[in-house]
Protein backbone atom coordinates (compact mmCIF):
# COMPACT_ATOMS: atom_id res chain seq x y z
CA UNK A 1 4.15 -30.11 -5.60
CA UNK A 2 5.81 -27.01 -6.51
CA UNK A 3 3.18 -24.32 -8.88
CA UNK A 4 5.36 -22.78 -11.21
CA UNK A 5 4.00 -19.48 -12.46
CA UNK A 6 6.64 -16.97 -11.10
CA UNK A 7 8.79 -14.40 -13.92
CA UNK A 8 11.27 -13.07 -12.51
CA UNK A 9 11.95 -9.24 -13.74
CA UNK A 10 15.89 -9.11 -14.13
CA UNK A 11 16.83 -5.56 -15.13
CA UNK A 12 19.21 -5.40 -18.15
CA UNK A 13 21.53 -3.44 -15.91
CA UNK A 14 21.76 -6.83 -13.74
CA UNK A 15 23.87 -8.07 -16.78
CA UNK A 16 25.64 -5.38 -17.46
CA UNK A 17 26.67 -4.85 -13.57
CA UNK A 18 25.93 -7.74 -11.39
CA UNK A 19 25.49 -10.88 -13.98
CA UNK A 20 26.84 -13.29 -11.76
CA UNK A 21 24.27 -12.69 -9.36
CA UNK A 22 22.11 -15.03 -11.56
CA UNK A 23 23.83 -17.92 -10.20
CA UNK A 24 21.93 -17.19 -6.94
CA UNK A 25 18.85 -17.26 -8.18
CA UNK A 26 16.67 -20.83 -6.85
CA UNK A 27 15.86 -22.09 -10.40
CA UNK A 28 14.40 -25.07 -8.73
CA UNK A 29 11.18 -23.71 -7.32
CA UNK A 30 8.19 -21.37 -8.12
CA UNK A 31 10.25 -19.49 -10.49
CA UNK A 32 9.02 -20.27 -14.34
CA UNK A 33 11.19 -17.93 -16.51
CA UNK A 34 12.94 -14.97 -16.98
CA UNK A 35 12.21 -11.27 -18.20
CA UNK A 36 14.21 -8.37 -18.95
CA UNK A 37 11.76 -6.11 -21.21
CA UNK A 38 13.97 -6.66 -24.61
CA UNK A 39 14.26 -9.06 -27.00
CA UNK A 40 17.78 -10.57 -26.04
CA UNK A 41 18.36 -13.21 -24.03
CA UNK A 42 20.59 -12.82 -20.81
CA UNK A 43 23.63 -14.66 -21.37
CA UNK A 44 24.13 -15.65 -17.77
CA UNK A 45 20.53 -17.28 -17.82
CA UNK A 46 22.31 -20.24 -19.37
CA UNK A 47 19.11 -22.18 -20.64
CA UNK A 48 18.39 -22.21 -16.63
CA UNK A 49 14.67 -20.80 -17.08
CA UNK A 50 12.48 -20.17 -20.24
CA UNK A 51 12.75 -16.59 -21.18
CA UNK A 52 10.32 -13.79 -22.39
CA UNK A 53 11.17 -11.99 -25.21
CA UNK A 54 9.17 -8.41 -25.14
CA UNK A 55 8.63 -6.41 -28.21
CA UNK A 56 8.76 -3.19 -25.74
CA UNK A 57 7.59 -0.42 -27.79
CA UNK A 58 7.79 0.55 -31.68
CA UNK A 59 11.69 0.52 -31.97
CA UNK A 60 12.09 -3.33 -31.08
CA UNK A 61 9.73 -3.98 -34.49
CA UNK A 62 13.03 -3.34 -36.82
CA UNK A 63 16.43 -4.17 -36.89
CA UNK A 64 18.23 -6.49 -34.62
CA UNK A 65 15.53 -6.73 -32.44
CA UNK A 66 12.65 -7.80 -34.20
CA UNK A 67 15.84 -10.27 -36.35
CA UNK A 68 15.93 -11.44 -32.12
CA UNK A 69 12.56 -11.90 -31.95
CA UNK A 70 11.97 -14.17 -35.28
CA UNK A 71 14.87 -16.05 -34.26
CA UNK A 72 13.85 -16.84 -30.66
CA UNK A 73 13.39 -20.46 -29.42
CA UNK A 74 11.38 -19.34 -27.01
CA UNK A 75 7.47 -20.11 -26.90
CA UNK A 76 6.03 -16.65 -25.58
CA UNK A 77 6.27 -13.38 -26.80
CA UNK A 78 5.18 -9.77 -24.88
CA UNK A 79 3.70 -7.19 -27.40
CA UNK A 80 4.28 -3.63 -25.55
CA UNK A 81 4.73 -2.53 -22.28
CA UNK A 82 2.27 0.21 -20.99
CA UNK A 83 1.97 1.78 -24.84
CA UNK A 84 -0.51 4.10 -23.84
CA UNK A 85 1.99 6.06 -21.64
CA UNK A 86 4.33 6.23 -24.85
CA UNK A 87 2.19 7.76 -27.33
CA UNK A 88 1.06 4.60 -29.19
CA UNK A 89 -2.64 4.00 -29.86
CA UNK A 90 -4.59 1.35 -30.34
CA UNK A 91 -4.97 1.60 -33.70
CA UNK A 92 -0.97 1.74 -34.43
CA UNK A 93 -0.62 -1.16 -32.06
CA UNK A 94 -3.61 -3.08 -33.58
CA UNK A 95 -1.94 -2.48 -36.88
CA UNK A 96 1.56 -3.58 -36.02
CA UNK A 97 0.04 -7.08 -34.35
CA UNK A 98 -1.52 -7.81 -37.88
CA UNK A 99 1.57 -6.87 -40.29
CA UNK A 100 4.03 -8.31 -37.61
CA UNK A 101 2.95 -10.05 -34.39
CA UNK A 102 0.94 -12.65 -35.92
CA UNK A 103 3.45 -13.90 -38.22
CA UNK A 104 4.93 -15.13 -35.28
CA UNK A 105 2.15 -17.31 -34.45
CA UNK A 106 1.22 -18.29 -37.50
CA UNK A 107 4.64 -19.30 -39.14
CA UNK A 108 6.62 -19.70 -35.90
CA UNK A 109 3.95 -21.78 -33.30
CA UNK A 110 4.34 -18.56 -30.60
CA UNK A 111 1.88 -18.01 -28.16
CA UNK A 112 1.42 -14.41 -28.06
CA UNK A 113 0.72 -11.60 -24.77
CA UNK A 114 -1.18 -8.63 -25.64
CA UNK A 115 -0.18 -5.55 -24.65
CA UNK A 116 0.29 -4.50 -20.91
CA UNK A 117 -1.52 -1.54 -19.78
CA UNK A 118 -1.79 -0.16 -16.33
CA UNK A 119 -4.37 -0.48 -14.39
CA UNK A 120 -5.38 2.65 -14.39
CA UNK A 121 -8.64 4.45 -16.31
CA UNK A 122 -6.19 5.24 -19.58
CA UNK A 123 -4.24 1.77 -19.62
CA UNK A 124 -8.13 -0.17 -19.56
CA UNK A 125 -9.31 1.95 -21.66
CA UNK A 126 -6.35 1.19 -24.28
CA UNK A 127 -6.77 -1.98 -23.82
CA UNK A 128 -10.25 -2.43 -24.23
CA UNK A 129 -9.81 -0.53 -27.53
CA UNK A 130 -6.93 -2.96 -28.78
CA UNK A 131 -8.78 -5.86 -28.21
CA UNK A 132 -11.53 -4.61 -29.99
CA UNK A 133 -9.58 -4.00 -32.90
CA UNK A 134 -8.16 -7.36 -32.87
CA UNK A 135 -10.77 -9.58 -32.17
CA UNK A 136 -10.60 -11.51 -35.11
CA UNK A 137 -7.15 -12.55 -33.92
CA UNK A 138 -7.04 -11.90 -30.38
CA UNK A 139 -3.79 -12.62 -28.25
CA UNK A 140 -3.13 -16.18 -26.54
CA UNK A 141 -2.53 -14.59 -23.55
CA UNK A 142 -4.33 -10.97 -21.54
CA UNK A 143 -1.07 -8.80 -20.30
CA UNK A 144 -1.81 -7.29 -16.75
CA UNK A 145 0.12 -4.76 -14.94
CA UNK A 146 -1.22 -3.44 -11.29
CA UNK A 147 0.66 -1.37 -8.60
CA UNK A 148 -1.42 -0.03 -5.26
CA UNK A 149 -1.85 -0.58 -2.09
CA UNK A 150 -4.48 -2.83 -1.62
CA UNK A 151 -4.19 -6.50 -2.06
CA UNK A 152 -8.08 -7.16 -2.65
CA UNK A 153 -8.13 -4.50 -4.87
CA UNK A 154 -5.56 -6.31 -6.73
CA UNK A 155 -7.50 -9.39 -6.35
CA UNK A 156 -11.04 -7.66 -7.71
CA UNK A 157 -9.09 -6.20 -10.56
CA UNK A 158 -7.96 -9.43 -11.93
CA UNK A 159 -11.21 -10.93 -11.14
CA UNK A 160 -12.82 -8.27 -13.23
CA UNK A 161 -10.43 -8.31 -15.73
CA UNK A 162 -10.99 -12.20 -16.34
CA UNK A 163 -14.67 -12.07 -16.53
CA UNK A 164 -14.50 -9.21 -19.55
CA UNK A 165 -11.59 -11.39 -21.34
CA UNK A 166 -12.97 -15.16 -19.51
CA UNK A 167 -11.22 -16.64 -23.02
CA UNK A 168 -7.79 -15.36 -22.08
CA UNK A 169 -5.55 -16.79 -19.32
CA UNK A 170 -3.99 -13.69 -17.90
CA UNK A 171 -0.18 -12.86 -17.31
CA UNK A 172 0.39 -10.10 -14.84
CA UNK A 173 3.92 -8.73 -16.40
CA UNK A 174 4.37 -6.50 -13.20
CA UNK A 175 2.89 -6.46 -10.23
CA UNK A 176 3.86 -4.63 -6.52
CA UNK A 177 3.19 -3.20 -3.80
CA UNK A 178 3.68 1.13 -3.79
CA UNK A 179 3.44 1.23 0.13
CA UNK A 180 6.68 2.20 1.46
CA UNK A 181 5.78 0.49 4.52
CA UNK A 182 7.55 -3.09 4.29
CA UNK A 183 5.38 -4.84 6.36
CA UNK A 184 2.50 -3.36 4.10
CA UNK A 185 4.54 -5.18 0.81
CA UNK A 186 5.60 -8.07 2.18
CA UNK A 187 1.61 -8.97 3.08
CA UNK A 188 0.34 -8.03 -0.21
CA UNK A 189 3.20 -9.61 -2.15
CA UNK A 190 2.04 -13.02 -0.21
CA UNK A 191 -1.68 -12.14 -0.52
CA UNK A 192 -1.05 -11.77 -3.96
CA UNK A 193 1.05 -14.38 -4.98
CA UNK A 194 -0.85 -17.26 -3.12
CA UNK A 195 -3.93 -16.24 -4.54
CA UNK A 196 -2.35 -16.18 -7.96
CA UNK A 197 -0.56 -19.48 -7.86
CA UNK A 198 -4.14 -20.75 -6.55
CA UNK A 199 -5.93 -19.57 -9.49
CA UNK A 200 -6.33 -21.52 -12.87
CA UNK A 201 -6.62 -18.78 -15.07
CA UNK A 202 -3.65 -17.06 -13.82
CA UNK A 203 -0.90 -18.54 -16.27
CA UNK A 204 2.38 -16.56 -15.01
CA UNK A 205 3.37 -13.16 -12.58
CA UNK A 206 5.98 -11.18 -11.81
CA UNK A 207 6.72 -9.10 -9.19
CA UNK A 208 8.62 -5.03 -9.86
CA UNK A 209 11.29 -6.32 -9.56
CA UNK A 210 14.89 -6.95 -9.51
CA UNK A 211 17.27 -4.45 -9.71
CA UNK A 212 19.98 -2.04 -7.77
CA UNK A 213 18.17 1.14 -8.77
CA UNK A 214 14.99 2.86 -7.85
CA UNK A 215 13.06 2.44 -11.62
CA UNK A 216 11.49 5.55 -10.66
CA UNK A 217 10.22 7.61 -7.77
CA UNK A 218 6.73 5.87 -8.20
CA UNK A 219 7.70 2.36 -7.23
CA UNK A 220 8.29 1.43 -3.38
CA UNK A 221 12.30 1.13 -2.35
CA UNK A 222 10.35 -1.45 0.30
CA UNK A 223 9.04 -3.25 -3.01
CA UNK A 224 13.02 -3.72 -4.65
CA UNK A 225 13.75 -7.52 -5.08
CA UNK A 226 17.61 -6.17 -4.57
CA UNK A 227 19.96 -4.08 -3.05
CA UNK A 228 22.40 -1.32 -4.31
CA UNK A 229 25.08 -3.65 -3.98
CA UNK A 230 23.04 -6.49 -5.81
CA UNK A 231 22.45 -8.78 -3.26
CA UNK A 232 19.06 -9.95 -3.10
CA UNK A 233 16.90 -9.04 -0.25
CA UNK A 234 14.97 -11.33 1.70
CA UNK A 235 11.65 -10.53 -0.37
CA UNK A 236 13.88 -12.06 -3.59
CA UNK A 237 14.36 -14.95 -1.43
CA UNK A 238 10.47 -15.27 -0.19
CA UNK A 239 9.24 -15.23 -4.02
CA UNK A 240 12.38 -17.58 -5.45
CA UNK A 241 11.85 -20.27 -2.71
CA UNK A 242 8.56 -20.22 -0.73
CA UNK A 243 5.20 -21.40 -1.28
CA UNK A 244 3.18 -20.50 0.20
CA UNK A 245 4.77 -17.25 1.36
CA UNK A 246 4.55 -15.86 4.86
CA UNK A 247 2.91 -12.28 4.48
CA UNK A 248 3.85 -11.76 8.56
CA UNK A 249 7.01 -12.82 8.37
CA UNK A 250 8.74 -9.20 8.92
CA UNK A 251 12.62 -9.58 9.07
């Protein structure tokens, strides 16, 4: 039986550039739904995958985006993306998920993701703050991001981040390897991603993610789901079709 808990990151600029590269994708296995980090829908998606609206940051609160959000059909909604490395605080956020985010629960049935944070000492401590703040009406869902090098790192982190929030299944909103060694990625990316679709209170992942362009110099060119001409490369292919995946199958 196939586990469904994969998101696949599809970069806005895939729909502006590349959009018919959609049609590609294997929507019949481990592949759940879709995220782009906005509020609109991919039009080449075609109803092919649930989708995951994001309210990314402060800006997609008004205007068409937050009119995209209250319209949505779709049952899960991000709150923020890394705030604490865009000058939000806890207490802004925390105030924004009581005048706005829980509306959405309450009057529209969502299922709400709390912020993502990195996994670094700022992002934790962020998040531990927001979810203090909010405990009286805490998110459905804990957001995760982690990036290293380490796949049992990765592992302990989530570990340790389930037993502080144990009421919270967790959604890791990005996840990769930063080794620029492919062999490296491809064996944490199957480390990883077995364990994950293994464990019960994992509820969905994504791996960084699919896209022509380098996001920044941080993440690993090894890591890239696609090339610059927007064909997928064969780690798109490992994560869209195979379960388990290989992690020593260097091509």
């Amino acid at each position: 039986m196939v586990i469904k808990k994969r998101c696949l990151l599809w970069d806005w600029t895939n729909t502006r550039d590349c959009p018919q590269m959609m049609d590609k994708v294997n929507f019949n296995g481990p592949l759940q739904s879709v995220s782009n980090w906005n509020t609109w829908t991919p039009a080449e998606l075609k109803g092919r995958l649930a989708f995951r609206p994001m309210v990314h940051l402060m800006p997609q609160l008004e205007g068409q985006d937050w009119n995209n959000v209250v319209n949505s059909n779709q049952p899960i909604i991000h709150f923020f993306n890394e705030p604490e490395r865009a000058g939000i605080s806890p207490e802004q956020a925390a105030e924004k998920w009581n005048s706005q985010m829980l509306s959405l629960r309450r009057d529209k049935g969502k299922k709400l993701v709390s912020p993502s944070c990195s996994n670094d000492s700022n992002g934790q401590a962020w998040l531990a703050s927001f979810m203090n703040l909010v405990s009286a009406n805490p998110p459905d869902y804990l957001g995760l991001h982690y990036y290293g090098t380490n796949g049992n790192d990765a592992i302990a982190f989530i570990q340790s981040m389930h037993a502080k929030y144990p009421n919270h299944p967790i959604i890791v909103s990005e996840i990769a390897s930063i080794s620029r060694a492919y062999a490296d990625v491809l064996e944490f990316t199957a480390q990883l991603a077995n364990w994950m679709d293994e464990t019960d209170f994992v509820f969905e992942y994504a791996f960084f993610g699919c896209m022509r362009n380098l996001a920044d110099d941080f993440v690993s060119p090894e890591a890239q789901l696609m090339n610059g001409d927007g064909a997928f490369k064969d780690l798109m292919y490992k994560l869209m079709c195979d379960q388990p995946i290989n992690g020593k199958d260097v091509k």
